[in-house]
N, C-alpha and C. Protein backbone atom coordinates (compact mmCIF):
# COMPACT_ATOMS: atom_id res chain seq x y z
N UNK A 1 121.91 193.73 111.74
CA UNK A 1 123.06 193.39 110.93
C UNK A 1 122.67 193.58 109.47
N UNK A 2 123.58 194.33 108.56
CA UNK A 2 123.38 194.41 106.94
C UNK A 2 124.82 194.10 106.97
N UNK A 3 124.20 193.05 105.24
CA UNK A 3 124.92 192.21 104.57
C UNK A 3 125.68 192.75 102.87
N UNK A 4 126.42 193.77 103.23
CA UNK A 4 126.85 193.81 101.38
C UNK A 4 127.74 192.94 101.25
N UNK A 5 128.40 193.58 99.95
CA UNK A 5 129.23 192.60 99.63
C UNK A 5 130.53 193.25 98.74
N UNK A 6 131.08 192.30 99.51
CA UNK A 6 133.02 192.82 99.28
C UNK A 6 133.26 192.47 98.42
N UNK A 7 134.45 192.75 97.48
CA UNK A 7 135.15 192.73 96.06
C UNK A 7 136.46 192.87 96.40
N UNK A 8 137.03 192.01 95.96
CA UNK A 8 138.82 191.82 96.07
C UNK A 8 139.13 191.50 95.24
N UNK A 9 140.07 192.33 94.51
CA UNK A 9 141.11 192.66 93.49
C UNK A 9 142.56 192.54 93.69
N UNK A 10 143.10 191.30 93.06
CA UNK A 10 144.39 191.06 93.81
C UNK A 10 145.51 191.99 92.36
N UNK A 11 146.74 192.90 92.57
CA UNK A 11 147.29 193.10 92.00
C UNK A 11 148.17 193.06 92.39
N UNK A 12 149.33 193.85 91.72
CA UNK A 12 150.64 193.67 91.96
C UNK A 12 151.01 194.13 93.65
N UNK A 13 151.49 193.43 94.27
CA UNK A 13 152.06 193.89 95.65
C UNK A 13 150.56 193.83 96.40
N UNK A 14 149.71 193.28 96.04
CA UNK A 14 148.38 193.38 97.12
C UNK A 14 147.31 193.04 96.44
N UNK A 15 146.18 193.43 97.48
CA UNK A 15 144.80 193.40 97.42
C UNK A 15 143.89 193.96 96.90
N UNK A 16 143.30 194.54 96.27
CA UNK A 16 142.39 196.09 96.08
C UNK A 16 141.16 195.61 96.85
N UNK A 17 140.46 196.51 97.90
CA UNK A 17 139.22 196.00 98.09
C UNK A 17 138.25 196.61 98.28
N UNK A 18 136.67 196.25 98.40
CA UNK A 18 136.12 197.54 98.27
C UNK A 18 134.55 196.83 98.68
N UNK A 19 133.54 197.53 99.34
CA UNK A 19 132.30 197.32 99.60
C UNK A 19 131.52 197.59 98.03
N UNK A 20 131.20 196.62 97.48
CA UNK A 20 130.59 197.06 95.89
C UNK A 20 129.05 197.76 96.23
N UNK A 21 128.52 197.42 97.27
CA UNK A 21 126.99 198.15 97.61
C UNK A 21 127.13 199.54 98.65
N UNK A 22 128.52 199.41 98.84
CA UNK A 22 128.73 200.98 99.80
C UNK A 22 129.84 201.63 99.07
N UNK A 23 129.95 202.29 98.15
CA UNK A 23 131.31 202.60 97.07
C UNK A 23 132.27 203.43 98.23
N UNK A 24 132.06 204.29 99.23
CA UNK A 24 133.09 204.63 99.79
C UNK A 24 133.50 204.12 100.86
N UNK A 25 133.44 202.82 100.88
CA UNK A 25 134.34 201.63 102.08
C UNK A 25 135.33 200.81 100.80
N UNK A 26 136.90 201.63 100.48
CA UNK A 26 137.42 201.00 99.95
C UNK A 26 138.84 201.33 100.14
N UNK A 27 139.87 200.21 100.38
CA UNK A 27 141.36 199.72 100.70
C UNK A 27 141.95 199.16 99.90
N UNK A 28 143.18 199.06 100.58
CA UNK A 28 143.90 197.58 99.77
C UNK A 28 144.62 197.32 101.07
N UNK A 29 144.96 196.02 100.85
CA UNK A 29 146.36 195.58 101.60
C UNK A 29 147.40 194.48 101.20
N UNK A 30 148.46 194.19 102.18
CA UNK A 30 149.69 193.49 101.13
C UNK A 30 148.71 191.94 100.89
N UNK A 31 147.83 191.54 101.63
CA UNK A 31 147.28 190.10 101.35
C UNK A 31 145.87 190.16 101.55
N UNK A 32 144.99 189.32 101.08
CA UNK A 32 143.63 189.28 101.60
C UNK A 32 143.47 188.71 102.89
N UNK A 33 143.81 188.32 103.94
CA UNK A 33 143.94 188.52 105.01
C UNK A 33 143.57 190.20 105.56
N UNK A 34 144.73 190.90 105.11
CA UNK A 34 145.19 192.22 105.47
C UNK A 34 144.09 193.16 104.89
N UNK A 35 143.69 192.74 104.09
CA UNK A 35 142.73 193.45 102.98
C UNK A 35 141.46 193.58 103.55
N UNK A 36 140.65 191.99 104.06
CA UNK A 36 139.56 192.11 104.96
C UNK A 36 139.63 192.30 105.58
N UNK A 37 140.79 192.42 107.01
CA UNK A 37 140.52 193.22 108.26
C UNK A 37 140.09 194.70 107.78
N UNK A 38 141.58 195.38 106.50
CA UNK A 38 141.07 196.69 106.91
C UNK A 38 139.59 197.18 106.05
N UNK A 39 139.21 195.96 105.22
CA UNK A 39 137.80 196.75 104.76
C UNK A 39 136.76 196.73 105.68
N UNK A 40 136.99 195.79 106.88
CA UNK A 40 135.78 195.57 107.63
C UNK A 40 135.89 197.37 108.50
N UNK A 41 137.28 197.57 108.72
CA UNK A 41 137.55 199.21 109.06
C UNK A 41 136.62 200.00 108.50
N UNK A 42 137.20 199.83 106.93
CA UNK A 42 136.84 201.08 106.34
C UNK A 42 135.36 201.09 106.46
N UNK A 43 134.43 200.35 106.65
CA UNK A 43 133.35 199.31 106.72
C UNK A 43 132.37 200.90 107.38
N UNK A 44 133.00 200.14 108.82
CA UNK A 44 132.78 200.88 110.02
C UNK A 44 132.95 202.30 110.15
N UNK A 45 134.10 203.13 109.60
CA UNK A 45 134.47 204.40 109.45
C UNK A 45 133.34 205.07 108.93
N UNK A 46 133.37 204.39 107.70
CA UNK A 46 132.15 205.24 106.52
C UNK A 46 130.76 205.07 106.84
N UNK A 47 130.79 204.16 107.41
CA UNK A 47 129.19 204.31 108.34
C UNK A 47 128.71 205.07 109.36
N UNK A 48 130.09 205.25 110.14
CA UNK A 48 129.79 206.30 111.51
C UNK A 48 130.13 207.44 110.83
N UNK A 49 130.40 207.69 109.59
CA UNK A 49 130.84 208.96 109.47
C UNK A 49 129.36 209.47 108.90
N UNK A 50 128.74 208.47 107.57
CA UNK A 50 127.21 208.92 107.59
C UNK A 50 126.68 209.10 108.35
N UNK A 51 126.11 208.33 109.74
CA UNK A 51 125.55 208.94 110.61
C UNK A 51 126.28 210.25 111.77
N UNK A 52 126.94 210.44 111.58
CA UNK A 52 127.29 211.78 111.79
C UNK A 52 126.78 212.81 111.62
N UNK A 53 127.06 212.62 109.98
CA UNK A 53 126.57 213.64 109.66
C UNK A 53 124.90 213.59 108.81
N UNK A 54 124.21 213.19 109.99
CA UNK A 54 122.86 212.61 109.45
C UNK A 54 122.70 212.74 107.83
N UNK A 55 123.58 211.38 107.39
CA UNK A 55 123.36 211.15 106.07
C UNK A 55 122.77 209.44 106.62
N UNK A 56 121.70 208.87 105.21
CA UNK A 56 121.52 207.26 105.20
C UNK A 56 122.76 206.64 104.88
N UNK A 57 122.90 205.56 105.50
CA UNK A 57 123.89 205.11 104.90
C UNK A 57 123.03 203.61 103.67
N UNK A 58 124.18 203.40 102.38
CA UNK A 58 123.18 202.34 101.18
C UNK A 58 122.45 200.98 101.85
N UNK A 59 121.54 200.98 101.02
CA UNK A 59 120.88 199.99 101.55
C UNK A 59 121.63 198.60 100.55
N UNK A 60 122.03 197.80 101.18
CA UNK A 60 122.64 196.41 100.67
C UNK A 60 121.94 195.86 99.52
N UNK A 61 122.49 195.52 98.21
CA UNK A 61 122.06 195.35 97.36
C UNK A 61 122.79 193.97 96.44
N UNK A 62 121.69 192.72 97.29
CA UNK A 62 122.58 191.22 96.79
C UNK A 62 122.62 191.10 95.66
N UNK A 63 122.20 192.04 94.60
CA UNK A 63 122.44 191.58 93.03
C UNK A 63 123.95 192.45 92.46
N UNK A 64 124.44 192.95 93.45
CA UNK A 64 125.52 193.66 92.52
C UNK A 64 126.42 192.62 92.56
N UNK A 65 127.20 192.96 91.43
CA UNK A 65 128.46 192.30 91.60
C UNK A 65 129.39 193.10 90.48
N UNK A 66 130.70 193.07 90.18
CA UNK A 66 132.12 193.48 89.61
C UNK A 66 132.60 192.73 88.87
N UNK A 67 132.42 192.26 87.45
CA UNK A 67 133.34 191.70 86.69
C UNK A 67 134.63 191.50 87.05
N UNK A 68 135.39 192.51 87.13
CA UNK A 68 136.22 192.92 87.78
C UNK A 68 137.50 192.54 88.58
N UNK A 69 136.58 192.07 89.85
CA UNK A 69 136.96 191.28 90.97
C UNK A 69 136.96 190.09 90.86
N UNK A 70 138.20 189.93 91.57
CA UNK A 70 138.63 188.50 91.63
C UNK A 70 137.95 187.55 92.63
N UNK A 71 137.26 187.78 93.66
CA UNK A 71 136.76 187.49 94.70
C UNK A 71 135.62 188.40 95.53
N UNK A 72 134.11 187.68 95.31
CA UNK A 72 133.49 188.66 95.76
C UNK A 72 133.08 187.59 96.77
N UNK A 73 132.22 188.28 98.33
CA UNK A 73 131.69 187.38 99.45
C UNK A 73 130.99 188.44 100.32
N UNK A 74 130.04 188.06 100.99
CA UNK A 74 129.79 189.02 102.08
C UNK A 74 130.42 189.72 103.07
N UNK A 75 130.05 191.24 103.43
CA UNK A 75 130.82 191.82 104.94
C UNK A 75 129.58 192.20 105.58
N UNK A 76 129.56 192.30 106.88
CA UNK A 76 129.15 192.32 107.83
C UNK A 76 128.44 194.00 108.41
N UNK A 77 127.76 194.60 108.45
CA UNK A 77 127.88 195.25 109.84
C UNK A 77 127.04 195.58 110.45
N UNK A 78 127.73 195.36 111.61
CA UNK A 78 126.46 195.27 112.52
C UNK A 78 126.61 196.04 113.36
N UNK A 79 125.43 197.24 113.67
CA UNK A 79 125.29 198.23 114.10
C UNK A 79 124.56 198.37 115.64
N UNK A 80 125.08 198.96 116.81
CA UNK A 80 124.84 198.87 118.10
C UNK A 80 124.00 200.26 118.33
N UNK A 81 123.32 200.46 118.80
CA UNK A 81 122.91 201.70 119.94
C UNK A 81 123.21 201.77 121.29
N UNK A 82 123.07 202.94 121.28
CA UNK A 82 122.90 202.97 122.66
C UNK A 82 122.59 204.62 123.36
N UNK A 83 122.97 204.64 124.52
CA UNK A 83 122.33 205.84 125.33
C UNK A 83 123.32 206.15 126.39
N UNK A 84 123.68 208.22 126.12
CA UNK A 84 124.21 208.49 127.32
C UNK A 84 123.22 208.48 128.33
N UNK A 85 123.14 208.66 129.10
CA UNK A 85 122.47 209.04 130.18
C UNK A 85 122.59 209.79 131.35
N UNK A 86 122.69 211.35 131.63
CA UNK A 86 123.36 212.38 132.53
C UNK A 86 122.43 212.70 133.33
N UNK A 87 122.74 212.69 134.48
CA UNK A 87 121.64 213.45 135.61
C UNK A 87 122.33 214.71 136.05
């Protein structure tokens, strides 16, 4: 499990949100509710998409933070393996 950390920006009609230690895991939605489900998405997307395409994905970095943001806290992800296996 790695720990960055989320940034929520509330504006007009919504949320802005965004992984501040992974810059391309970033949304909005109409509430922060709505906002953290879909960043935990975008979370996940941009991670399987680095390893895809055998890129690293950032290493979590607890000193950042965003003036910025209205609300910063940890996200989550936690990463599974596993194995086809064909005979």
């Amino acid at each position: 499990m790695l720990q960055y950390k989320a940034g929520y920006k509330f504006v007009d009609g919504g949320v802005h949100a965004q992984v501040l230690d992974f810059p391309a895991a970033i949304t909005c939605g109409a509430d922060l509710a709505e906002a953290r489900r879909l960043l935990a998405i975008a979370l996940i997307d941009v991670a399987e998409t680095c390893f895809e395409q055998g890129q690293a994905i950032p290493q979590p970095n607890p000193l950042v933070t965003d003036e910025e943001m209205d609300l910063e806290e940890p996200i989550y992800l936690h990463l599974t393996a596993s194995m086809d296996v064909k005979e």
